[in-house]
PDB file of N, CA and C in Angstrom:
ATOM      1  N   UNK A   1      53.751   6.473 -56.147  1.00  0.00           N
ATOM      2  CA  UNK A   1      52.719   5.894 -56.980  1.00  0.00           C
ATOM      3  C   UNK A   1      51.427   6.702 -56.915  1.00  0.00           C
ATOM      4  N   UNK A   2      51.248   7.526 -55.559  1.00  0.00           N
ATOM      5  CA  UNK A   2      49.875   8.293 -55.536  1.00  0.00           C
ATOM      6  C   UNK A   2      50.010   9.527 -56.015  1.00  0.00           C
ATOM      7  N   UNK A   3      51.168  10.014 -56.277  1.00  0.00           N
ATOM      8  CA  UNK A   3      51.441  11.265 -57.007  1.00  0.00           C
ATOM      9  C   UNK A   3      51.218  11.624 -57.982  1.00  0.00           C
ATOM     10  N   UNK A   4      49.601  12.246 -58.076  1.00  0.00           N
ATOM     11  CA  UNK A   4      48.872  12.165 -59.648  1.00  0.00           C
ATOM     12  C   UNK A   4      48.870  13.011 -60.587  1.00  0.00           C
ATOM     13  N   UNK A   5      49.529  12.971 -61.569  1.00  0.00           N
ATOM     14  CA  UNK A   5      49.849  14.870 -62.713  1.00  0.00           C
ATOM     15  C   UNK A   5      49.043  14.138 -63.574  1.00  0.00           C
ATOM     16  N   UNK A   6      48.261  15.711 -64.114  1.00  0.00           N
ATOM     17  CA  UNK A   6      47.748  15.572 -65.340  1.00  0.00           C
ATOM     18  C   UNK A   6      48.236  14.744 -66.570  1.00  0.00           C
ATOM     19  N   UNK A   7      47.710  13.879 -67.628  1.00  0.00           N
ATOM     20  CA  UNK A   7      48.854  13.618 -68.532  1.00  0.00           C
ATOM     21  C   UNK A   7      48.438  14.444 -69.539  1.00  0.00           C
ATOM     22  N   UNK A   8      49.426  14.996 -70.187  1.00  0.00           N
ATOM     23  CA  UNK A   8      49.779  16.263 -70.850  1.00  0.00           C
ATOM     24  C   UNK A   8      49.912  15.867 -72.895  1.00  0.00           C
ATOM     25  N   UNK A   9      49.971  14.297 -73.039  1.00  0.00           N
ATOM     26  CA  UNK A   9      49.972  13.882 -74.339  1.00  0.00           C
ATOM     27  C   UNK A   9      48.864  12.969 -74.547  1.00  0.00           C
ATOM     28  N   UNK A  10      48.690  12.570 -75.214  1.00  0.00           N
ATOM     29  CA  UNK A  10      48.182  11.755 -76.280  1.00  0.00           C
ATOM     30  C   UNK A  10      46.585  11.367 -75.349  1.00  0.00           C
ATOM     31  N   UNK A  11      46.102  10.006 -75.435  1.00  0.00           N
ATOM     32  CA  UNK A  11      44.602   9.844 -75.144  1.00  0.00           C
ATOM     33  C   UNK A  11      44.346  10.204 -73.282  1.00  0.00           C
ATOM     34  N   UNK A  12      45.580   9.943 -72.606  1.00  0.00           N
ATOM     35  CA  UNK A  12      45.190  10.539 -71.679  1.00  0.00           C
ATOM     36  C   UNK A  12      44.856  11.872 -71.533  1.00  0.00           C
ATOM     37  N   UNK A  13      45.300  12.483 -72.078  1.00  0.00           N
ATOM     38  CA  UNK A  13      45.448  14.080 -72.241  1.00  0.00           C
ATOM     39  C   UNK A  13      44.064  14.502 -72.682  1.00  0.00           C
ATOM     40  N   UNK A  14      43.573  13.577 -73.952  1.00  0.00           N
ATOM     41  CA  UNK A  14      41.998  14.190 -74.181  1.00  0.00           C
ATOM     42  C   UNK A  14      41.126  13.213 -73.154  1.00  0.00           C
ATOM     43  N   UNK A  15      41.161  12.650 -72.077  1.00  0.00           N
ATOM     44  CA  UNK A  15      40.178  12.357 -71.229  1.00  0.00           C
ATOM     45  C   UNK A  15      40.422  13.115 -69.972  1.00  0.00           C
ATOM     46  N   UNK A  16      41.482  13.819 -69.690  1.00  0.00           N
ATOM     47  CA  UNK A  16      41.602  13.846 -68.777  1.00  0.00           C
ATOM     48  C   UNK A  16      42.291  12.961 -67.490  1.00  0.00           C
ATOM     49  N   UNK A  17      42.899  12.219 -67.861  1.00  0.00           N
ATOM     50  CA  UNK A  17      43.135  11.344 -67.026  1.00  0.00           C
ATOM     51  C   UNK A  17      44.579  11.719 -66.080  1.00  0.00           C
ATOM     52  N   UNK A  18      44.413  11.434 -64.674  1.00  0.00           N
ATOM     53  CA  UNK A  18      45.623  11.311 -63.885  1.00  0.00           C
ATOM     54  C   UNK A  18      46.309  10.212 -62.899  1.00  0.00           C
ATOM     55  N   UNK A  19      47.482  10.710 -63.807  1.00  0.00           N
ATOM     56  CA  UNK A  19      48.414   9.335 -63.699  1.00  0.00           C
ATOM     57  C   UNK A  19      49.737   9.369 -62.885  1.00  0.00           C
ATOM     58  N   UNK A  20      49.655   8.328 -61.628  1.00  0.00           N
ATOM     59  CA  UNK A  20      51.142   7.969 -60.811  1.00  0.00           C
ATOM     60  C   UNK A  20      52.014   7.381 -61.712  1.00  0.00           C
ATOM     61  N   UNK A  21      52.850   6.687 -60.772  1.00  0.00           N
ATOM     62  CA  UNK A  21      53.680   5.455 -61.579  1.00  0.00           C
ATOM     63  C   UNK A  21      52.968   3.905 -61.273  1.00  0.00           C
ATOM     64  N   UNK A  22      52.234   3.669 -62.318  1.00  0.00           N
ATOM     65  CA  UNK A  22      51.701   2.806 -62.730  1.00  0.00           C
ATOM     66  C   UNK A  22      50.364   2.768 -62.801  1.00  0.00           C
ATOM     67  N   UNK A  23      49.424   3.703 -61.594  1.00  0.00           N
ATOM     68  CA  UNK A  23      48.026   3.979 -60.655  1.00  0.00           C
ATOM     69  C   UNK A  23      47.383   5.319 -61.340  1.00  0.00           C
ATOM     70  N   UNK A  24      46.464   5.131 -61.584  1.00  0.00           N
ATOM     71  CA  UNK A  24      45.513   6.227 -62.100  1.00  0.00           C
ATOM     72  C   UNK A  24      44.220   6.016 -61.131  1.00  0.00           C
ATOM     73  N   UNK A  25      43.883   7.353 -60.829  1.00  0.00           N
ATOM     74  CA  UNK A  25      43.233   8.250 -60.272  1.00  0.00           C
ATOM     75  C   UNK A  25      41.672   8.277 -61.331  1.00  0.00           C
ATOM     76  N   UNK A  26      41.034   7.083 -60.946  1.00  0.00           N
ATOM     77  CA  UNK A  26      39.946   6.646 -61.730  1.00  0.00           C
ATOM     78  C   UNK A  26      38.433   7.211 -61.424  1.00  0.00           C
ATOM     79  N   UNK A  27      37.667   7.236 -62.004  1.00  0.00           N
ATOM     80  CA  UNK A  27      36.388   7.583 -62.273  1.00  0.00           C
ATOM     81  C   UNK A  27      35.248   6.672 -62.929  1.00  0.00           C
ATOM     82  N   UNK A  28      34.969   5.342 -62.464  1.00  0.00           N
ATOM     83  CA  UNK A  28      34.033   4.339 -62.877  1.00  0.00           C
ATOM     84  C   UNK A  28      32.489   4.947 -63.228  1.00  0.00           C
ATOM     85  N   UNK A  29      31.770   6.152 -62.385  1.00  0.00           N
ATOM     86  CA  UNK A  29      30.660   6.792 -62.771  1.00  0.00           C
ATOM     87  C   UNK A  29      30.396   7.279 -64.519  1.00  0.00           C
ATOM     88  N   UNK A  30      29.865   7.501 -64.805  1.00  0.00           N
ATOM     89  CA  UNK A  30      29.031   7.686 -66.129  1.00  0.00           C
ATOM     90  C   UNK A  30      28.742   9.146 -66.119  1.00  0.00           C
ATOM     91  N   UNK A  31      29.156   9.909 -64.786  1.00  0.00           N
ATOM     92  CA  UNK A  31      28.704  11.589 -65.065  1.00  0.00           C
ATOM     93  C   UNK A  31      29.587  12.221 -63.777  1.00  0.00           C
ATOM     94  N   UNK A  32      29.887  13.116 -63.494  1.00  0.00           N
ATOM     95  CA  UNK A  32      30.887  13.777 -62.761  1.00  0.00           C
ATOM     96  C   UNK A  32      30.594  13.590 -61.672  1.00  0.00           C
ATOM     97  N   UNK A  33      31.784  13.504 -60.632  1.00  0.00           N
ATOM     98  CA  UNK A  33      31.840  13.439 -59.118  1.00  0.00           C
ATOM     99  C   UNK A  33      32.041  14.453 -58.502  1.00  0.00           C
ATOM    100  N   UNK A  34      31.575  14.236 -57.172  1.00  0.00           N
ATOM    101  CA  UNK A  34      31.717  15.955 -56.337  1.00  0.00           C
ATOM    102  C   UNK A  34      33.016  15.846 -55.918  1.00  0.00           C
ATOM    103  N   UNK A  35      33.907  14.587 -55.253  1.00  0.00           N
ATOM    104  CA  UNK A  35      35.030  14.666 -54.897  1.00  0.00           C
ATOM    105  C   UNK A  35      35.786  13.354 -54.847  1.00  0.00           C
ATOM    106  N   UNK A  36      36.409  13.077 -54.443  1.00  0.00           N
ATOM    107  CA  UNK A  36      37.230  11.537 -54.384  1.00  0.00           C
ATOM    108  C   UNK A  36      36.592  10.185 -53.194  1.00  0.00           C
ATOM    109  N   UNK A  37      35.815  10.691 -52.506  1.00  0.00           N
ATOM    110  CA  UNK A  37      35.323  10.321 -51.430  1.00  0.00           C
ATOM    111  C   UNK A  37      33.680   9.641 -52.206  1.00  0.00           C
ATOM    112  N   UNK A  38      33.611  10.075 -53.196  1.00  0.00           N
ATOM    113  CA  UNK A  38      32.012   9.059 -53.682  1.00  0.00           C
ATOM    114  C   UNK A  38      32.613   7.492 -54.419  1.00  0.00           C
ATOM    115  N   UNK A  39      31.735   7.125 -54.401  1.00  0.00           N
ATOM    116  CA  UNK A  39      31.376   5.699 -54.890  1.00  0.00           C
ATOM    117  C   UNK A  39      32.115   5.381 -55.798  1.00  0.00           C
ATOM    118  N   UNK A  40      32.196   6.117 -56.709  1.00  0.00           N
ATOM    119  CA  UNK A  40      32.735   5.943 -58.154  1.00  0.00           C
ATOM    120  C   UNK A  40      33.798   5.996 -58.726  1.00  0.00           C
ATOM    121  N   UNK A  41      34.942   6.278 -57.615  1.00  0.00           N
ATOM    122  CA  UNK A  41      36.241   6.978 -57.790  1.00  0.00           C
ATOM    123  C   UNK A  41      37.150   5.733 -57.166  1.00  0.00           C
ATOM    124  N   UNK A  42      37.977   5.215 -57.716  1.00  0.00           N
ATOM    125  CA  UNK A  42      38.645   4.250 -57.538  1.00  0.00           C
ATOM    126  C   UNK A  42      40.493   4.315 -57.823  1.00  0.00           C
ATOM    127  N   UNK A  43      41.339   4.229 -56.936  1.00  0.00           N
ATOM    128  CA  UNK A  43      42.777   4.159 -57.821  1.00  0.00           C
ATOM    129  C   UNK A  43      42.999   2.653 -58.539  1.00  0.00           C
ATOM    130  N   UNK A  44      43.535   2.409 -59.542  1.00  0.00           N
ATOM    131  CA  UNK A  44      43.955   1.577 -59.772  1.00  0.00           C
ATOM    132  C   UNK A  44      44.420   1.609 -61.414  1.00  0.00           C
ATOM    133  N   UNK A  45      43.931   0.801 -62.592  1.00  0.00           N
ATOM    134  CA  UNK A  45      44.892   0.537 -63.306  1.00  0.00           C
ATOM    135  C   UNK A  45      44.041  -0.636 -64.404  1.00  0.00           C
ATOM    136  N   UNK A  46      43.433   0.187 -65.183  1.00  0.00           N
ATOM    137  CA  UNK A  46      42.822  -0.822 -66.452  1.00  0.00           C
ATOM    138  C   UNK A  46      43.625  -1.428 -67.913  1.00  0.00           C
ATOM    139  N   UNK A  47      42.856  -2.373 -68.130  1.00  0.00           N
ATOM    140  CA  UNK A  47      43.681  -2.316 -69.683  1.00  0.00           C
ATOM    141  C   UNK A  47      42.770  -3.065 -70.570  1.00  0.00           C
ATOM    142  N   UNK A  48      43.416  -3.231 -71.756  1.00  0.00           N
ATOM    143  CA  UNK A  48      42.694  -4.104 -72.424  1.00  0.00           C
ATOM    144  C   UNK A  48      43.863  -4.870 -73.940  1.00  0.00           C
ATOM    145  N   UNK A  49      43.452  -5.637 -74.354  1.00  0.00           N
ATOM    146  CA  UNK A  49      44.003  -6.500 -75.560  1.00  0.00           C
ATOM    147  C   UNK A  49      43.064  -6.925 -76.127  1.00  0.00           C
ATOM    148  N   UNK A  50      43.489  -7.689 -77.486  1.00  0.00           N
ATOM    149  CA  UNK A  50      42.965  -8.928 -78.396  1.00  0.00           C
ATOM    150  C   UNK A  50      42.113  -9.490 -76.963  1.00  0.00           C
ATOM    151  N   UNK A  51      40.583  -9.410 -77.434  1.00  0.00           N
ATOM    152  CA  UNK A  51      40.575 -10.508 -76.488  1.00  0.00           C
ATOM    153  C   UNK A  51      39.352 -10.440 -75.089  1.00  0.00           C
ATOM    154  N   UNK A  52      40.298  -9.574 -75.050  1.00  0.00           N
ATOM    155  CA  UNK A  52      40.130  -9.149 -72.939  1.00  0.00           C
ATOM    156  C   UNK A  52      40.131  -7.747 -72.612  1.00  0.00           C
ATOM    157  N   UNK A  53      39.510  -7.185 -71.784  1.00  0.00           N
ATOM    158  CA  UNK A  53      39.928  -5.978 -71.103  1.00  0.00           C
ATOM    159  C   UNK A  53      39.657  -5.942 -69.594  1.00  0.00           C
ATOM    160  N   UNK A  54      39.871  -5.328 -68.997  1.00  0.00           N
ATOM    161  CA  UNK A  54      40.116  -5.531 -67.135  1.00  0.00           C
ATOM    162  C   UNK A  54      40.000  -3.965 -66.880  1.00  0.00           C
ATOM    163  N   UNK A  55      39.454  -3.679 -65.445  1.00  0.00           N
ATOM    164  CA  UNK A  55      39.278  -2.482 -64.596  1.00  0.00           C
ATOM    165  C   UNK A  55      40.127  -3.379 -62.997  1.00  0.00           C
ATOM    166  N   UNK A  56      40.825  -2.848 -62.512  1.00  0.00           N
ATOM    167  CA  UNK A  56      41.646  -3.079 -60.873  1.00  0.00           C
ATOM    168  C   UNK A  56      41.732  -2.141 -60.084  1.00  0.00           C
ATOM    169  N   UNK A  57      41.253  -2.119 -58.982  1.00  0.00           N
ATOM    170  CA  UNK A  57      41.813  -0.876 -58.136  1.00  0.00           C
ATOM    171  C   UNK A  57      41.264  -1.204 -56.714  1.00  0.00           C
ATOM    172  N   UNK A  58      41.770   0.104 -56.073  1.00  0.00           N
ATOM    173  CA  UNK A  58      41.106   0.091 -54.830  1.00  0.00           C
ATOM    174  C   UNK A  58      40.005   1.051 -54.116  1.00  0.00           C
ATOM    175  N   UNK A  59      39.157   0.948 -53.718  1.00  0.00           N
ATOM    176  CA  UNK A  59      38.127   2.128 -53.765  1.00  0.00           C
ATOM    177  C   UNK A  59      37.809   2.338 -52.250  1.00  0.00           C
ATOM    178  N   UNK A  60      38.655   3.664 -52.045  1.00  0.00           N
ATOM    179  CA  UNK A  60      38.839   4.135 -50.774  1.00  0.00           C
ATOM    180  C   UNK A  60      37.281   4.340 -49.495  1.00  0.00           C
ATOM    181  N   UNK A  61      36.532   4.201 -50.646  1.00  0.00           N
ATOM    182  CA  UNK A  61      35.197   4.557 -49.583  1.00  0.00           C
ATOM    183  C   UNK A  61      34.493   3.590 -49.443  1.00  0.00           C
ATOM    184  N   UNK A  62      35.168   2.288 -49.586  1.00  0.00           N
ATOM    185  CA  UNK A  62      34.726   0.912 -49.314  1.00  0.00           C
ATOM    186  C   UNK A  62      35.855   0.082 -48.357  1.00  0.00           C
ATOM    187  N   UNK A  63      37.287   0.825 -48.596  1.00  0.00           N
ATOM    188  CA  UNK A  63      37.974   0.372 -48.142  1.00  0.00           C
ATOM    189  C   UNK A  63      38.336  -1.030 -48.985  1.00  0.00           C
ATOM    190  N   UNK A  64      38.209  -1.646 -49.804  1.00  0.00           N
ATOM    191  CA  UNK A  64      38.197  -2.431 -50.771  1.00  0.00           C
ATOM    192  C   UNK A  64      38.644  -2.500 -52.131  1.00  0.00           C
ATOM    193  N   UNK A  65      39.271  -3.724 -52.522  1.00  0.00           N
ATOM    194  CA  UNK A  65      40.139  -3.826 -53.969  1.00  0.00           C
ATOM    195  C   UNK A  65      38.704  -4.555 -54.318  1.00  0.00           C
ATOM    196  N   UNK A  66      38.835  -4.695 -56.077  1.00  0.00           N
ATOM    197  CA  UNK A  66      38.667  -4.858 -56.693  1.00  0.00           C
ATOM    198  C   UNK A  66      39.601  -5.529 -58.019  1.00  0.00           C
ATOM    199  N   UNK A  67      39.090  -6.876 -58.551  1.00  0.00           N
ATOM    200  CA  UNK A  67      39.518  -6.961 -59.744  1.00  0.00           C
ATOM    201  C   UNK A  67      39.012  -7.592 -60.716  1.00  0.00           C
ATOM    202  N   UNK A  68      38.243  -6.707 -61.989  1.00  0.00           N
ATOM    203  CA  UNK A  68      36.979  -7.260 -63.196  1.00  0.00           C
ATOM    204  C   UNK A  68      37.970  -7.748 -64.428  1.00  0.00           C
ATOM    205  N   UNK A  69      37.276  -8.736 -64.635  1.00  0.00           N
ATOM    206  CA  UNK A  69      37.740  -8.812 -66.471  1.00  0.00           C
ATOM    207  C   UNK A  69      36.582  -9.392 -67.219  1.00  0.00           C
ATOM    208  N   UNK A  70      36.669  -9.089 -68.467  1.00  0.00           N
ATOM    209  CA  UNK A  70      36.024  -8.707 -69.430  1.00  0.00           C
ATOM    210  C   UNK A  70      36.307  -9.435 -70.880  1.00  0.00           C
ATOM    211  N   UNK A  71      35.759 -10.741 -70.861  1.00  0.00           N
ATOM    212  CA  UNK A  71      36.371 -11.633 -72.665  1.00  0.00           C
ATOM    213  C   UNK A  71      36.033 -10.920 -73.767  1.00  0.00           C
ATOM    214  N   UNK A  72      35.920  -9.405 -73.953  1.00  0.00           N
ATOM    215  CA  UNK A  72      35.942  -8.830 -75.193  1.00  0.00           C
ATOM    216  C   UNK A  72      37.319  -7.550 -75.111  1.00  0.00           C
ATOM    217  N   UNK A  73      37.897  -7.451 -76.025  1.00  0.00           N
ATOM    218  CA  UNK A  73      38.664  -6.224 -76.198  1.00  0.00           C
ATOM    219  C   UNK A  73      38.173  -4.816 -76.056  1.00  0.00           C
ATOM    220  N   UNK A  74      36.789  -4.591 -76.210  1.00  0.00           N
ATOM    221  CA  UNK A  74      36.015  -3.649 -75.799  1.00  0.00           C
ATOM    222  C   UNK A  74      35.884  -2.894 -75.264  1.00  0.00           C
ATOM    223  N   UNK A  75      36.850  -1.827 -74.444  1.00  0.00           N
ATOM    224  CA  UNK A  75      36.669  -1.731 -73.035  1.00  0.00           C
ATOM    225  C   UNK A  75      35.433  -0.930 -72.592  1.00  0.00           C
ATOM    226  N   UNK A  76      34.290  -0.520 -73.474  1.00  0.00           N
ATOM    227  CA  UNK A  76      32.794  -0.187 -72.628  1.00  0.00           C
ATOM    228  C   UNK A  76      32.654  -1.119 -71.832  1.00  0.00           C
ATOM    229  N   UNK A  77      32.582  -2.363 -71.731  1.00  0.00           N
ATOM    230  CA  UNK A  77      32.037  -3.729 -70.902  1.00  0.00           C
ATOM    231  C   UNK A  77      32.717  -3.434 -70.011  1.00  0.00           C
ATOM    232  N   UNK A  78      33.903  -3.468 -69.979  1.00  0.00           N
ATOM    233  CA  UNK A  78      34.338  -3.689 -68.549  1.00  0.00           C
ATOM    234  C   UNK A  78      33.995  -2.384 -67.351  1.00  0.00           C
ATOM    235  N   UNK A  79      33.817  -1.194 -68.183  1.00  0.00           N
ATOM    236  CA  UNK A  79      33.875  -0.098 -67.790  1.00  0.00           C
ATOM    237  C   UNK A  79      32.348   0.208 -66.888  1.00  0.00           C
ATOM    238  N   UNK A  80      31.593  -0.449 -67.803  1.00  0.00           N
ATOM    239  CA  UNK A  80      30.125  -0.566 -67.460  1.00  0.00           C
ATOM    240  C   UNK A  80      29.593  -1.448 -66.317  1.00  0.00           C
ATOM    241  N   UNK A  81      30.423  -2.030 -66.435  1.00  0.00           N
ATOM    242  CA  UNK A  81      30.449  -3.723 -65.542  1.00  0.00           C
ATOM    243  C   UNK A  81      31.398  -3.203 -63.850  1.00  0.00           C
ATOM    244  N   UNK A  82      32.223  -2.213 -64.035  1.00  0.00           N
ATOM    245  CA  UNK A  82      33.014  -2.111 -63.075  1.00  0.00           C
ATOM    246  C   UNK A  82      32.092  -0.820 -62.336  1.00  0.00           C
ATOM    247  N   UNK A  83      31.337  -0.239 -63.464  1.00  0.00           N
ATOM    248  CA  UNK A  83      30.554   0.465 -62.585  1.00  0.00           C
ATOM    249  C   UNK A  83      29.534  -0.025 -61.605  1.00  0.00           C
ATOM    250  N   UNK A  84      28.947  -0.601 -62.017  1.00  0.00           N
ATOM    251  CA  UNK A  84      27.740  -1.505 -61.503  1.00  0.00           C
ATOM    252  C   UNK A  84      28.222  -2.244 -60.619  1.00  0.00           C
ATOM    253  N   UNK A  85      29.758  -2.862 -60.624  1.00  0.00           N
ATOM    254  CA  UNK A  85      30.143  -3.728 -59.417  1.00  0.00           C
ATOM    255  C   UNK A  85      30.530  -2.287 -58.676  1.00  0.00           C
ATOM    256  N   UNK A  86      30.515  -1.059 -58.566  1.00  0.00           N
ATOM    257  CA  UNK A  86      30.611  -0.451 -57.001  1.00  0.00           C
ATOM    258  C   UNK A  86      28.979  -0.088 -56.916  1.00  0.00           C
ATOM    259  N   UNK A  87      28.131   0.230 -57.697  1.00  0.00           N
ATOM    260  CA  UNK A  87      27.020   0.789 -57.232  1.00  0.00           C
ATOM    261  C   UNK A  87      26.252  -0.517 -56.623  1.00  0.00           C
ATOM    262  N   UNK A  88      26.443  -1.859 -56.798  1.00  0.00           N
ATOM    263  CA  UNK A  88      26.224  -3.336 -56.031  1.00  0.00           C
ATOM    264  C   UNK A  88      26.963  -3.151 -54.767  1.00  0.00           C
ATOM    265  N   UNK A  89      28.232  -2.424 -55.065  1.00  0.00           N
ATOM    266  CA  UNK A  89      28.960  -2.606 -53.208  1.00  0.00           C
ATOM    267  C   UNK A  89      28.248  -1.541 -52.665  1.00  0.00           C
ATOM    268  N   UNK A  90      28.315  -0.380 -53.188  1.00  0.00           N
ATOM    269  CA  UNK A  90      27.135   0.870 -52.246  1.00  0.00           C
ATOM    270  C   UNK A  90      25.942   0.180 -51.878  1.00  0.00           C
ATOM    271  N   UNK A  91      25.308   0.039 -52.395  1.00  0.00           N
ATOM    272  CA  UNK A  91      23.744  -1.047 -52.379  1.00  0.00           C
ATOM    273  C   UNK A  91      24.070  -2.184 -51.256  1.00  0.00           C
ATOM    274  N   UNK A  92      25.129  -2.595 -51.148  1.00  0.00           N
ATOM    275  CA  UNK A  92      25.297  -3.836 -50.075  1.00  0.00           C
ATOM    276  C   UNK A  92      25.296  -3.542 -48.823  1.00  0.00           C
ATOM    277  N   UNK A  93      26.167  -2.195 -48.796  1.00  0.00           N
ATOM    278  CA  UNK A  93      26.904  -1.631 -47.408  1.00  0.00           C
ATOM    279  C   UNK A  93      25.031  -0.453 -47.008  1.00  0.00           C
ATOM    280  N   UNK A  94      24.298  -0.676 -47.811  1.00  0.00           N
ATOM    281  CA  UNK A  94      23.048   0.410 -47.196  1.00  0.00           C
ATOM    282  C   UNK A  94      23.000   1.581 -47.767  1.00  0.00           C
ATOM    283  N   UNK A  95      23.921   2.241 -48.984  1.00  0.00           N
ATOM    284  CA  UNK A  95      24.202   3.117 -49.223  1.00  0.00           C
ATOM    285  C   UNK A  95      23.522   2.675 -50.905  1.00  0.00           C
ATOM    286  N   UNK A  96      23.320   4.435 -51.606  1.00  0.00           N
ATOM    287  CA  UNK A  96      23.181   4.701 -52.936  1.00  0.00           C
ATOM    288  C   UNK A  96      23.857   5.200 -53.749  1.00  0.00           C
ATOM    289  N   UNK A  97      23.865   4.361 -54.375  1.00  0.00           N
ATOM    290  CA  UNK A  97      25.042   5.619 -55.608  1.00  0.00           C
ATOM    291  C   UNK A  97      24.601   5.592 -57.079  1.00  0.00           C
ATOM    292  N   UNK A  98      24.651   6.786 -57.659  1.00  0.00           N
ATOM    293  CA  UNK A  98      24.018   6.950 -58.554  1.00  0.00           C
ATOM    294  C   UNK A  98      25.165   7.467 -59.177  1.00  0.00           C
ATOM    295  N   UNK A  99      25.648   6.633 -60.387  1.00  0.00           N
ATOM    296  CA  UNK A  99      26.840   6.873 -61.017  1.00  0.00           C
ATOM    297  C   UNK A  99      26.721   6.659 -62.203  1.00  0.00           C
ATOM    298  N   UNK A 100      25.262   6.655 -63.162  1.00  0.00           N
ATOM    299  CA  UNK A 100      24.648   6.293 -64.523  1.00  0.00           C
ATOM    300  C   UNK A 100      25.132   5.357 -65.326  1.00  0.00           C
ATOM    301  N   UNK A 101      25.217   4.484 -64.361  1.00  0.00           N
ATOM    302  CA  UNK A 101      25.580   3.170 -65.576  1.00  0.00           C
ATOM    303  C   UNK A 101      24.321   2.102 -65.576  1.00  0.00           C
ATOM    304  N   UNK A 102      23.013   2.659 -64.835  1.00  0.00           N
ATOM    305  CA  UNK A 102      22.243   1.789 -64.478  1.00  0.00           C
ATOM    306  C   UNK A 102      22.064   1.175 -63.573  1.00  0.00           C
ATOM    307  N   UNK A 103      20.475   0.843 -62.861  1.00  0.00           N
ATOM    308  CA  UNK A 103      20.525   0.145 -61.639  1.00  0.00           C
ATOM    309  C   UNK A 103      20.760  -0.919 -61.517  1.00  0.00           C
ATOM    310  N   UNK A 104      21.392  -1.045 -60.478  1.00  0.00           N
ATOM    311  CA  UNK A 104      21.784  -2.921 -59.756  1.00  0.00           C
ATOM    312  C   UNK A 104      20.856  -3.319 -59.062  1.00  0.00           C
ATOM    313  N   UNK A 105      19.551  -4.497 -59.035  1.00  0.00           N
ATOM    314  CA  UNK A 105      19.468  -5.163 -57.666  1.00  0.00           C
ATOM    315  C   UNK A 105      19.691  -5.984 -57.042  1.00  0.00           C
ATOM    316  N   UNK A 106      19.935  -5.862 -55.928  1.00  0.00           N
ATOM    317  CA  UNK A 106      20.405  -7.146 -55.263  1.00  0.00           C
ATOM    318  C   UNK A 106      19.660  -7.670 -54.663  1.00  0.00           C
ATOM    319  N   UNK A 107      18.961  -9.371 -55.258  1.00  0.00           N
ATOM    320  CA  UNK A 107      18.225  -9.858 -54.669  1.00  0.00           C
ATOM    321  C   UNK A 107      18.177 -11.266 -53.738  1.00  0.00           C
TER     322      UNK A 107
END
């Protein structure tokens, strides 16, 4: 499942995206990462429908799952929303992350 190849067709292919069997090798930040080890980088497994869309995963530098959903088909919201819920967990644990989806405070 962690065995991540480029995908080579269709919309994965123009984002870039890499994909196990079932688990993608995610990027919640808003602008590029230095490595897999920042804030923003998560495995897991989004989607969306009529409706709804969802971000899931697990984010190794929290040691922590995650799972968002989203009552619009939209998937900016969730995407935006899943960012901000790790730059809220960086912010919790004492840490910053600056992953341009906008600041969180936690008050």
């Amino acid at each position: 499942m962690r065995k991540y190849e480029p995908m080579t067709v269709g919309w994965g292919k123009l984002i870039h995206l890499y994909y196990g069997a079932g688990l993608m090798a995610s990027q919640a930040a808003f602008k590029p990462l230095s490595n897999v080890t920042d804030w923003g980088f998560y495995e897991g497994h989004g989607g969306s429908t009529y409706g709804f869309s969802s971000s899931q995963g697990f984010i190794p530098k929290a040691s922590a799952a995650f799972s968002l959903v989203t009552n619009t088909g939209a998937g900016k919201y969730s995407a935006v929303a899943t960012c901000r819920l790790l730059v809220a967990l960086a912010e919790s644990r004492g840490e910053r992350a600056e992953l341009g989806c906008g600041e969180v405070l936690l008050v």
